[in-house]
C-alpha atoms as a PDB file:
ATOM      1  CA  UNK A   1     -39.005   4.945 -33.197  1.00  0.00           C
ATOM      2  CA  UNK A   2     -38.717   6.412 -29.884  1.00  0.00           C
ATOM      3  CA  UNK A   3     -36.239   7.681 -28.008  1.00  0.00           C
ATOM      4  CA  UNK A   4     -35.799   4.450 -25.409  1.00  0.00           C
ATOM      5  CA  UNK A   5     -35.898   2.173 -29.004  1.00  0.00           C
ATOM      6  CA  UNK A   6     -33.021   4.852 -30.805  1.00  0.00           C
ATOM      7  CA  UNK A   7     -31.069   3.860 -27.866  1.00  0.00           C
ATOM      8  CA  UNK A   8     -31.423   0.396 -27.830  1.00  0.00           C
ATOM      9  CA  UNK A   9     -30.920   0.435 -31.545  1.00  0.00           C
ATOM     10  CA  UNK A  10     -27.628   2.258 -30.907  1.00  0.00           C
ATOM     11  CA  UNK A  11     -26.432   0.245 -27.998  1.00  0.00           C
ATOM     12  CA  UNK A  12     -26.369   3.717 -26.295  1.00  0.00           C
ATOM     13  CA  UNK A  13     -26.351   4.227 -22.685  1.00  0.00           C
ATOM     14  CA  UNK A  14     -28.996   6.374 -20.994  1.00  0.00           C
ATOM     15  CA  UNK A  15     -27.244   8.868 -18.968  1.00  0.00           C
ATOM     16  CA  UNK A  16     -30.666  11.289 -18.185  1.00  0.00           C
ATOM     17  CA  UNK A  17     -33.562   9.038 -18.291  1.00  0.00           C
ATOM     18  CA  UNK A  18     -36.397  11.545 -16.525  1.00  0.00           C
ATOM     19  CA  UNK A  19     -38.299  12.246 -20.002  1.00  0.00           C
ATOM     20  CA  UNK A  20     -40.958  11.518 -22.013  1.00  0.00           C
ATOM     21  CA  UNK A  21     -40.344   9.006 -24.394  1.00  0.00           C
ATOM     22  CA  UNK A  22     -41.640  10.321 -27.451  1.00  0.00           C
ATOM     23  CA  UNK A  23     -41.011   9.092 -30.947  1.00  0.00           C
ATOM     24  CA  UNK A  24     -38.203  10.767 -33.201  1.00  0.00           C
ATOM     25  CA  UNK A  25     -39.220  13.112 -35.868  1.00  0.00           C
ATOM     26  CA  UNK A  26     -35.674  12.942 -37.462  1.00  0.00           C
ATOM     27  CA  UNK A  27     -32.163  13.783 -36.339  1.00  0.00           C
ATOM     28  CA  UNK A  28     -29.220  16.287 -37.268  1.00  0.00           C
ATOM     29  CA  UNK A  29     -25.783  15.665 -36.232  1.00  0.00           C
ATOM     30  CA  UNK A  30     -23.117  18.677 -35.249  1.00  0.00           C
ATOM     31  CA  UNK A  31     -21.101  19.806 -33.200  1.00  0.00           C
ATOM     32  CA  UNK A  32     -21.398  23.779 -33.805  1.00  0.00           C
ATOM     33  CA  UNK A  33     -24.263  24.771 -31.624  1.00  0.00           C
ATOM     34  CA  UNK A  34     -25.033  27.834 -33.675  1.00  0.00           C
ATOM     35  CA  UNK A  35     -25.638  25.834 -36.687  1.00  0.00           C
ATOM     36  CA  UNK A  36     -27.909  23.283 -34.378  1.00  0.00           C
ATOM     37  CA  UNK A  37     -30.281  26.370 -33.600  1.00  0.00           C
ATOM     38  CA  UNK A  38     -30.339  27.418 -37.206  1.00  0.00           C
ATOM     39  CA  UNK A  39     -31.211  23.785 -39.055  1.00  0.00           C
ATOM     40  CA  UNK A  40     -32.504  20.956 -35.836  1.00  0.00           C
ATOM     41  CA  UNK A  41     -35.933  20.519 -35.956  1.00  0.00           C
ATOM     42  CA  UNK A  42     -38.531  19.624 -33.354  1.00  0.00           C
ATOM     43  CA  UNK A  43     -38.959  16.693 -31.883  1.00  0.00           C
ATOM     44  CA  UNK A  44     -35.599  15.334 -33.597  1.00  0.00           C
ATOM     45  CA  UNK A  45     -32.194  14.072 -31.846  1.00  0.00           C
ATOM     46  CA  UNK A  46     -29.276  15.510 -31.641  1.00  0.00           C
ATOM     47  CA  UNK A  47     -25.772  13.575 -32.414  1.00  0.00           C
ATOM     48  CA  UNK A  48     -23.062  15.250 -31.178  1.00  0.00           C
ATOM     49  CA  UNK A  49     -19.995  15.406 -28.698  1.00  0.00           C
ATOM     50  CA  UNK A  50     -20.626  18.593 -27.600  1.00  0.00           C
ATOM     51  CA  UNK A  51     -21.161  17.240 -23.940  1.00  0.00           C
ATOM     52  CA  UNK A  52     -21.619  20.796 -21.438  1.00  0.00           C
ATOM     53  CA  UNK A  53     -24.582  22.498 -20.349  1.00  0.00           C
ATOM     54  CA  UNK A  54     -24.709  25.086 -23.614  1.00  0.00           C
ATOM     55  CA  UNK A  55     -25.982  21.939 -25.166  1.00  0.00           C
ATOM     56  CA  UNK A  56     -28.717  21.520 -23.037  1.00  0.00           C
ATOM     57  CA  UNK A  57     -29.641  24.771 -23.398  1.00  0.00           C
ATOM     58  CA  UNK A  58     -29.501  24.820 -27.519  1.00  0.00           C
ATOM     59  CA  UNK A  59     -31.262  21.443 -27.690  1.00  0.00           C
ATOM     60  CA  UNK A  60     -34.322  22.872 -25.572  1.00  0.00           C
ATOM     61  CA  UNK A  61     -34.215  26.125 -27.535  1.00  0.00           C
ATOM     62  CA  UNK A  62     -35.336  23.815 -30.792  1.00  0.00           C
ATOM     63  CA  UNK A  63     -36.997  21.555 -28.777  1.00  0.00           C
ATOM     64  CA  UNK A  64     -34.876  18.869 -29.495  1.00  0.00           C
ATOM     65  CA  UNK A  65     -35.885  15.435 -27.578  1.00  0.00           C
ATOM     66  CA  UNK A  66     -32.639  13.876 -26.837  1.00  0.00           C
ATOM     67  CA  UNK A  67     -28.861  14.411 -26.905  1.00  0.00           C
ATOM     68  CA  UNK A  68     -27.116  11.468 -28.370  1.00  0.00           C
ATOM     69  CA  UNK A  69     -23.418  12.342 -27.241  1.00  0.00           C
ATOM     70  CA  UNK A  70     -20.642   9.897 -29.354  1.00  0.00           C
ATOM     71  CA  UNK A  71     -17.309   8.990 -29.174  1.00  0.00           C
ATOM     72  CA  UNK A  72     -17.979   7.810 -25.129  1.00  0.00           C
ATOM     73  CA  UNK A  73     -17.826  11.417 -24.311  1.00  0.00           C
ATOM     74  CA  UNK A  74     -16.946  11.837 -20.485  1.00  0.00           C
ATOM     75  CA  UNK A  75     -20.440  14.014 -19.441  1.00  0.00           C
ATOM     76  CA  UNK A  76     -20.222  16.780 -16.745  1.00  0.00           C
ATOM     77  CA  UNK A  77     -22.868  16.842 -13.945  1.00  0.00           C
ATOM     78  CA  UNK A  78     -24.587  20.217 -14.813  1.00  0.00           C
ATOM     79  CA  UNK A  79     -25.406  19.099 -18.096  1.00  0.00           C
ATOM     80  CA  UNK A  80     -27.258  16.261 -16.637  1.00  0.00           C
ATOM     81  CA  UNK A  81     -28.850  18.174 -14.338  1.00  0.00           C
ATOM     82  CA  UNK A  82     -30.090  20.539 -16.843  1.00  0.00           C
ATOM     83  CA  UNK A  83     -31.565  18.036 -18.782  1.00  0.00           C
ATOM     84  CA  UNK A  84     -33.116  16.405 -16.285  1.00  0.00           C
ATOM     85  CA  UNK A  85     -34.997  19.537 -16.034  1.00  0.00           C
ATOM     86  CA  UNK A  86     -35.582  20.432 -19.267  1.00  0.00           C
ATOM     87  CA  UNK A  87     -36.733  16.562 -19.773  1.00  0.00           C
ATOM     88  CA  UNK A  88     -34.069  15.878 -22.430  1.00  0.00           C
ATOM     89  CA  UNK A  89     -33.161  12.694 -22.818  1.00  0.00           C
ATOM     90  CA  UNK A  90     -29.254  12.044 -22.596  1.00  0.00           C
ATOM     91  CA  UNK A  91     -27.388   9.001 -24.057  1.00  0.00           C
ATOM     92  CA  UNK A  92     -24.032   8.106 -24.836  1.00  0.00           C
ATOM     93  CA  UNK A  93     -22.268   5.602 -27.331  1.00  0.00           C
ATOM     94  CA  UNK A  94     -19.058   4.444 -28.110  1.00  0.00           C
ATOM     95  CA  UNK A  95     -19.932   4.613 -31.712  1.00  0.00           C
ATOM     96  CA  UNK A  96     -18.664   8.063 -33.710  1.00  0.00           C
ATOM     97  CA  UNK A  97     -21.129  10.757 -35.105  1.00  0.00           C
ATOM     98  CA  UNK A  98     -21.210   8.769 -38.851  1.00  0.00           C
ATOM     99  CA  UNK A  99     -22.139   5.520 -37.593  1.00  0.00           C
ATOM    100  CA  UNK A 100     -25.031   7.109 -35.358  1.00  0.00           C
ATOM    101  CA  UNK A 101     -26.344   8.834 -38.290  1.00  0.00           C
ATOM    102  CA  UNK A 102     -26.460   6.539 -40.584  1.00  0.00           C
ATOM    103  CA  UNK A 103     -28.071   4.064 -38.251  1.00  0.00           C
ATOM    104  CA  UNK A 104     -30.538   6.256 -37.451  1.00  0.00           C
ATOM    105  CA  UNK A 105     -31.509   7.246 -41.011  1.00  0.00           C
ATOM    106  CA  UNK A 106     -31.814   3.944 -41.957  1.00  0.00           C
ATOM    107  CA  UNK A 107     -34.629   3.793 -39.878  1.00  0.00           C
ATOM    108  CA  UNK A 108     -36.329   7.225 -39.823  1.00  0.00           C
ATOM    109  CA  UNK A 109     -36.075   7.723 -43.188  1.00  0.00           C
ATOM    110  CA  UNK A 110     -38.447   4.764 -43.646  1.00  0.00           C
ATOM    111  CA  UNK A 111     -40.430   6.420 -40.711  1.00  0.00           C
ATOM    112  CA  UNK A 112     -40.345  10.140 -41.024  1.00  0.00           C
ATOM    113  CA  UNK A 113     -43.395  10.691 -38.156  1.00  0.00           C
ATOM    114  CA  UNK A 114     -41.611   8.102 -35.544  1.00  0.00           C
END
C-alpha cells in the first residue's frame, strides 16, 4: 500500500502532498518522540498527534515516509513547511490513534513489503 492508498484507506486528508509516494513498510503509532527514534522503522508511517516541527524532524531522522496526525489535529505552518522539504508526507484524520492502527495493520500485516 502506498502512502496516497493509506490515505484514502483512512479517509485522511493530505495536508503536505510534495513526496514520493512510496509503499509502506509498516507503521508505529506514539506520541513520545524519543521512543519514535528508538523503535520506527524505515520506510514506515507514523500515527500520532504530535503535530509541530520536532516531528518532522524525528520522522526524517528514521526515515519515516509520512506523518499520519489523528484526532483532526489543528497543524502549524512550520511543520508543513518542513516536511515539504524533507518530502514527508503529512495527513490528517478525524479518526483516533487505535482506529488508524488497526486499519492499517489489517492491511500491512497481510503486506509486510507494501
Amino acid at each position: 500500500m502506498t502512502v496516497r492508498e493509506a490515505a484514502a484507506l483512512l479517509g485522511a486528508e493530505i495536508l503536505q502532498g510534495d513526496f514520493e509516494d512510496l509503499p509502506l513498510t509498516g507503521a508505529y503509532t506514539s506520541d513520545l518522540l524519543s521512543d519514535v527514534m528508538a523503535h520506527a522503522k524505515d520506510g514506515g508511517a507514523l500515527i500520532t498527534i504530535q503535530a509541530h516541527k520536532n516531528t518532522v524532524a524525528v520522522a526524517s531522522l528514521v526515515n519515516v515516509t509520512a506523518i499520519i496526525l489523528c484526532n483532526n489535529r489543528p497543524i502549524q505552518d512550520d511543520m508543513l513547511e518542513a516536511a515539504k522539504d524533507e518530502g514527508i508526507a503529512v495527513m490528517r484524520t478525524r479518526e483516533n490513534q487505535y482506529t488508524v492502527s488497526g486499519k492499517l495493520y489489517a492491511v500491512l500485516a497481510k503486506n509486510p513489503s507494501g
